[in-house]
N, C-alpha and C. Protein backbone atom coordinates (compact mmCIF):
# COMPACT_ATOMS: atom_id res chain seq x y z
N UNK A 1 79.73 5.95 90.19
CA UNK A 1 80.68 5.20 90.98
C UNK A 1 80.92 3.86 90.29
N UNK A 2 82.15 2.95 90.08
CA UNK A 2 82.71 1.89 89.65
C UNK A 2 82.32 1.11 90.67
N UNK A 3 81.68 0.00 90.40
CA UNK A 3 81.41 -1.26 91.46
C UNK A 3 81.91 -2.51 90.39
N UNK A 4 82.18 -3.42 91.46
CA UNK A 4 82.04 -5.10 90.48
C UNK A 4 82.05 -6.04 91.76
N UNK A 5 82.18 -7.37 91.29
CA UNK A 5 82.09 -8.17 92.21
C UNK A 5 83.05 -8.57 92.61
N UNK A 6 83.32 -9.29 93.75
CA UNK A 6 84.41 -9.77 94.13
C UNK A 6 84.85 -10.58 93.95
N UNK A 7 84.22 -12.10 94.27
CA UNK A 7 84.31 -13.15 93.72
C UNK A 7 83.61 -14.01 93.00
N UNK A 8 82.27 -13.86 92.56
CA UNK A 8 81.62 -14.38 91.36
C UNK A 8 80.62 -13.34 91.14
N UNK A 9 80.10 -13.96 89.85
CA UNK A 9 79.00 -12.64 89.32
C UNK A 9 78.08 -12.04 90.10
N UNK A 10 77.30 -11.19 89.89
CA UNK A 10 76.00 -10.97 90.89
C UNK A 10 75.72 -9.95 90.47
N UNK A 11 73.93 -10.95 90.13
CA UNK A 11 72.91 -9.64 89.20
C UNK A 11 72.29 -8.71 90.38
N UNK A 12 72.34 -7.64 90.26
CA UNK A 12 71.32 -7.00 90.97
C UNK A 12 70.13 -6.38 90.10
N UNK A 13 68.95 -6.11 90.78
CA UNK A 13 67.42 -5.69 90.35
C UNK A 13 67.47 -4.51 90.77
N UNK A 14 67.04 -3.26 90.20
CA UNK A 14 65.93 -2.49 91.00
C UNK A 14 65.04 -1.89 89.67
N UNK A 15 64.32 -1.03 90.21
CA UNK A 15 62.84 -0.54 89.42
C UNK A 15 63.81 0.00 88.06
N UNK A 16 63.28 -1.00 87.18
CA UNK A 16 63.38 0.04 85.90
C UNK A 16 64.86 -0.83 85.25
N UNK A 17 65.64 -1.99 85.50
CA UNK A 17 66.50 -2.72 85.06
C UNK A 17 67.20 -3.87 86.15
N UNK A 18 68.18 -4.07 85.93
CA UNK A 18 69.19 -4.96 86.46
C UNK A 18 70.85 -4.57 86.18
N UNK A 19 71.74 -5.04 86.78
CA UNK A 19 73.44 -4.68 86.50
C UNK A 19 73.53 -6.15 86.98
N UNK A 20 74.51 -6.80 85.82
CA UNK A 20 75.33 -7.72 85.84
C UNK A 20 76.52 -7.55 86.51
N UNK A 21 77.33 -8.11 87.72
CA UNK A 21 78.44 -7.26 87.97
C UNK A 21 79.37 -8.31 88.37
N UNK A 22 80.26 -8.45 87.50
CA UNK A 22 81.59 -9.55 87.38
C UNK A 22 82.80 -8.92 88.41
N UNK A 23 83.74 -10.14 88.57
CA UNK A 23 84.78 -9.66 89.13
C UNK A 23 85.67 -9.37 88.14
N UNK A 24 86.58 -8.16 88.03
CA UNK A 24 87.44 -7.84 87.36
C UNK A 24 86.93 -6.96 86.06
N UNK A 25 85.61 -6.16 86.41
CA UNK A 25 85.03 -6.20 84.81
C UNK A 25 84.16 -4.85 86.16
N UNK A 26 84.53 -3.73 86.24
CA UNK A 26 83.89 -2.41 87.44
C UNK A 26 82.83 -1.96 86.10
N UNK A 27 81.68 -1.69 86.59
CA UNK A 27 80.60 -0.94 85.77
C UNK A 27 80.00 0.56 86.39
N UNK A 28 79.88 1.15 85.92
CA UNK A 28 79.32 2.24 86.01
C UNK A 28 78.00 2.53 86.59
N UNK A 29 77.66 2.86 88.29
CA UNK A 29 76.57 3.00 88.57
C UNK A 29 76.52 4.32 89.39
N UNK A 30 74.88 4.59 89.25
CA UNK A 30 74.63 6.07 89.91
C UNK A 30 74.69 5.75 91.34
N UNK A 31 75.59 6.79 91.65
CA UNK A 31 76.15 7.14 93.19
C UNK A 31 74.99 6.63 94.46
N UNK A 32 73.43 7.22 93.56
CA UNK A 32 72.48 6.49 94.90
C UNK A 32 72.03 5.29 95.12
N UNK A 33 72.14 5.00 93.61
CA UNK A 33 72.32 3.09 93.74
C UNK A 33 73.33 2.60 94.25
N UNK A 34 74.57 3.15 93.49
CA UNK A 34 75.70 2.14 93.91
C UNK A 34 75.84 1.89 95.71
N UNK A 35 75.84 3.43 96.55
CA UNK A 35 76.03 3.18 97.96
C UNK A 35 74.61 1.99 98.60
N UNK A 36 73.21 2.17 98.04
CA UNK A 36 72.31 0.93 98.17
C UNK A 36 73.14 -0.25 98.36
N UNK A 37 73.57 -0.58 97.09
CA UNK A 37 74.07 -2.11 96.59
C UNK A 37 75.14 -2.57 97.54
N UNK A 38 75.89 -1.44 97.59
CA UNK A 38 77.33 -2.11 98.38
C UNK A 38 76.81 -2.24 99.73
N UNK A 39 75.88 -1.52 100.25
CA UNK A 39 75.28 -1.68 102.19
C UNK A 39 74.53 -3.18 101.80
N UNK A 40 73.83 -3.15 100.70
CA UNK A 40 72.90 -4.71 100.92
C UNK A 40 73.48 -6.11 100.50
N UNK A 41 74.65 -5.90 99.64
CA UNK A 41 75.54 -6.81 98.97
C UNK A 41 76.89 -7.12 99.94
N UNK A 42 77.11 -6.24 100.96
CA UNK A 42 78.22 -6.32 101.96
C UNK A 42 79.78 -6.75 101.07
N UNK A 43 80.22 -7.65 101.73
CA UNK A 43 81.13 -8.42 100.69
C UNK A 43 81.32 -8.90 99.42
N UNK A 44 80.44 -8.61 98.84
CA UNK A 44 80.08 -9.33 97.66
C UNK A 44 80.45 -8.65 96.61
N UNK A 45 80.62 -6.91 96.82
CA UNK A 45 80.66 -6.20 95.73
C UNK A 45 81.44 -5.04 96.13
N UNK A 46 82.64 -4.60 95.86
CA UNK A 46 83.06 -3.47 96.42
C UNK A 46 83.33 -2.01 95.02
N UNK A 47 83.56 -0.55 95.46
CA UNK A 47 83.51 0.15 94.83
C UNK A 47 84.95 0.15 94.21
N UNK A 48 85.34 0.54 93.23
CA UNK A 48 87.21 0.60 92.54
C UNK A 48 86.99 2.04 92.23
N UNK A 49 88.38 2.31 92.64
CA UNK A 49 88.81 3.56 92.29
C UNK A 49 89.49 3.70 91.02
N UNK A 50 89.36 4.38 90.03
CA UNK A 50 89.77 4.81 88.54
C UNK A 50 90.91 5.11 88.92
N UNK A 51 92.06 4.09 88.10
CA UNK A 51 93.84 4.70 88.23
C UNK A 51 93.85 6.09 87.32
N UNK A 52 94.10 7.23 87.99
CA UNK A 52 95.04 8.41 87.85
C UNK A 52 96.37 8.75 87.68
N UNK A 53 96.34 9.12 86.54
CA UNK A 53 98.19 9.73 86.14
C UNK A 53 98.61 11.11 86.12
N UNK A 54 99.49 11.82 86.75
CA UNK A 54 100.17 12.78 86.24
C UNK A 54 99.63 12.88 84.83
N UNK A 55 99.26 14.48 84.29
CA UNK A 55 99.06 14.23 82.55
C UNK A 55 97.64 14.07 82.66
N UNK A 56 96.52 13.39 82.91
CA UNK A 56 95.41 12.90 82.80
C UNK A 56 94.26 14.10 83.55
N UNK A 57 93.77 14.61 82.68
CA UNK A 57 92.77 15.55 82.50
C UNK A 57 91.47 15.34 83.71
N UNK A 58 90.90 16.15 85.05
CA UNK A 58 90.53 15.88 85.59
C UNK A 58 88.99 17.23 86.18
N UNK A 59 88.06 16.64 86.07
CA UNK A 59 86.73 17.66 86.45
C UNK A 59 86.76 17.79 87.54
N UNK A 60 86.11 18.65 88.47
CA UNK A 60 85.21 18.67 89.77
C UNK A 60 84.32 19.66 89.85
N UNK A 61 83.28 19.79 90.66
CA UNK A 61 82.77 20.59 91.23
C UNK A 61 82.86 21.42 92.55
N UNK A 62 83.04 23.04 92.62
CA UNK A 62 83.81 23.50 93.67
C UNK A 62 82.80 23.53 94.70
N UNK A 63 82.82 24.43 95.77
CA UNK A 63 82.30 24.74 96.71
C UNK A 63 81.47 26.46 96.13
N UNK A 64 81.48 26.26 95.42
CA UNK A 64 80.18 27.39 95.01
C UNK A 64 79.66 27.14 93.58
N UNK A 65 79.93 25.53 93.09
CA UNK A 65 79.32 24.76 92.44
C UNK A 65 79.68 25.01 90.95
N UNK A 66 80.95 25.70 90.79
CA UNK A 66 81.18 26.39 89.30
C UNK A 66 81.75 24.33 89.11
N UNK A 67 81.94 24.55 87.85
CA UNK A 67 82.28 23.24 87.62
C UNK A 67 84.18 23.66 86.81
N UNK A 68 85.26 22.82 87.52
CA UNK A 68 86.66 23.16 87.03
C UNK A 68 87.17 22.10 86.65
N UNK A 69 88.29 22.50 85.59
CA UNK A 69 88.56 21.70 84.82
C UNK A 69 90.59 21.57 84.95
N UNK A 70 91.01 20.90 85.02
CA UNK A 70 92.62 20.93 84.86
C UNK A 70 93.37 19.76 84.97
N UNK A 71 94.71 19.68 84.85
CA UNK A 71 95.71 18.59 84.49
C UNK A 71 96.32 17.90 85.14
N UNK A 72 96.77 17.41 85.88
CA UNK A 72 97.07 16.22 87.39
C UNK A 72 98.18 16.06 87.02
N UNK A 73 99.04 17.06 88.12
CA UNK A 73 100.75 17.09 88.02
C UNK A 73 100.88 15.82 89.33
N UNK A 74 100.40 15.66 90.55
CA UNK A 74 100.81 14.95 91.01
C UNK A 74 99.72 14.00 92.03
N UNK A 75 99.48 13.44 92.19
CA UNK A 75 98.46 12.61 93.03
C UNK A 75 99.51 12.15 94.91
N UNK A 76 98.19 12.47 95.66
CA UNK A 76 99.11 11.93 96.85
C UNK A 76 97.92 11.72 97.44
N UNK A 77 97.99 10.28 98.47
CA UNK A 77 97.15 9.55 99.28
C UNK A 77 97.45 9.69 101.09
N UNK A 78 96.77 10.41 101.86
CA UNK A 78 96.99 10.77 103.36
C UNK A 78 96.79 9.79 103.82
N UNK A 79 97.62 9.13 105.05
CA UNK A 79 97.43 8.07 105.86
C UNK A 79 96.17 7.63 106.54
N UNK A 80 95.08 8.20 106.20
CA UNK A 80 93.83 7.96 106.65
C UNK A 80 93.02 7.47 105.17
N UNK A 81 93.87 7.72 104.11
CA UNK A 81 93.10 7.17 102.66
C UNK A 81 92.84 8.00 101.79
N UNK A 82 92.74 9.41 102.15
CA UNK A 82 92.30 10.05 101.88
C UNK A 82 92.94 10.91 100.23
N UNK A 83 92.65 10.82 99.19
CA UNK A 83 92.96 10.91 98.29
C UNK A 83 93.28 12.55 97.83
N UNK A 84 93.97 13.05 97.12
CA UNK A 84 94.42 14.84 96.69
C UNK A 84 94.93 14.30 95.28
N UNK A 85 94.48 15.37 94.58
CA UNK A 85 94.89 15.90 93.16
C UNK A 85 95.57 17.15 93.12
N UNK A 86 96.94 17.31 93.05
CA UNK A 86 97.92 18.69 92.39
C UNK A 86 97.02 18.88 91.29
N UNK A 87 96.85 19.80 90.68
CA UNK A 87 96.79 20.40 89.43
C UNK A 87 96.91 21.80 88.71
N UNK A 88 97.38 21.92 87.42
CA UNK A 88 97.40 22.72 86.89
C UNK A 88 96.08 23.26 86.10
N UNK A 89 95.52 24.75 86.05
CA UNK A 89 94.66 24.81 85.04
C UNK A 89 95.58 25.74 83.57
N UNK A 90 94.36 26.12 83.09
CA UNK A 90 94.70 26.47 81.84
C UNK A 90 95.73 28.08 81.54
N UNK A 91 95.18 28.97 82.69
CA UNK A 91 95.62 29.68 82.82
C UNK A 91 97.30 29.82 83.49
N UNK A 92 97.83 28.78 83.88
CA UNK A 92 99.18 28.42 84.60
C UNK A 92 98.80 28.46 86.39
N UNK A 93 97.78 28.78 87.15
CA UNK A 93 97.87 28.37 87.94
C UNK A 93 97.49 27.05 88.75
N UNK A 94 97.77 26.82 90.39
CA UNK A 94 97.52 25.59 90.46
C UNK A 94 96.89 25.50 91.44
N UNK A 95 96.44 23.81 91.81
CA UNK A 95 95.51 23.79 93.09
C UNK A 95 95.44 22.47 93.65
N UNK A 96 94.68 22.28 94.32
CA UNK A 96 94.91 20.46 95.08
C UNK A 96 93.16 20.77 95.11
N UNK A 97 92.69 19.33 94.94
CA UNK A 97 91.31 18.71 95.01
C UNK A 97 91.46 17.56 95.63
N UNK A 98 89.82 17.37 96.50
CA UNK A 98 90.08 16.63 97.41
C UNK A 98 89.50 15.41 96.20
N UNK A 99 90.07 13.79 96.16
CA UNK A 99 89.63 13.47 94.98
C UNK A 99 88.05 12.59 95.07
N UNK A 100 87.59 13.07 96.42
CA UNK A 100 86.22 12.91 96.45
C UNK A 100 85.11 13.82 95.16
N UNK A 101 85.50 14.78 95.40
CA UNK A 101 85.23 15.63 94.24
C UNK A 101 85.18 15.71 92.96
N UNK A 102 86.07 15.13 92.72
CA UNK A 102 86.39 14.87 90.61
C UNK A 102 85.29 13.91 90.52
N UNK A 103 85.26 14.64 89.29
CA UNK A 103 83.58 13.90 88.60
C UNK A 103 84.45 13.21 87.06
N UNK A 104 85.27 13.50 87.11
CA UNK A 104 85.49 12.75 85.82
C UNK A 104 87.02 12.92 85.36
N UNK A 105 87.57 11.56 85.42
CA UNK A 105 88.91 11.12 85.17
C UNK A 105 89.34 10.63 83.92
């Protein structure tokens, strides 16, 4: 998950290192840390979502855990926030992902 800070730096600790985390500058942390940090950091640090394009190559993992791979014809956001990926795979057919799911943009 992408975290940074909001409005000034802020180191965080736990077992085994530290993350420097600037505003404007999202770093890369594991999903069970990152949800830690953002409950104990409140305001201080929020998660960013990776901009997605039409064209831009996209992973997930399904619901019987195969791992899929395909091409992002169109992106659309539901009035509750809720994020979807159109896509094409390799074979010409297509599908929508919920974009909780994509592991890699």
């Amino acid at each position: 998950m992408l975290i940074e800070a909001v409005d000034h730096p802020i180191r965080y600790r736990f077992p085994g290192g530290e993350i420097r985390l600037e505003p404007g500058r999202p770093v890369e942390v594991e999903p069970e840390r990152a949800a830690k940090l953002l409950v104990r950091a409140g305001a201080k640090v929020r998660a960013i979502t990776p901009v997605m394009h039409p064209g831009d190559r996209i992973t997930w993992t399904r619901g019987d855990l195969t791992v899929q791979q395909g091409v992002v014809d169109c992106l659309h956001t539901d009035p509750d926030g809720t994020g979807w990926a159109f896509y094409t795979v390799p074979d010409g057919s297509w599908g929508v992902v919920n974009l909780t799911y994509v592991t890699t943009r």
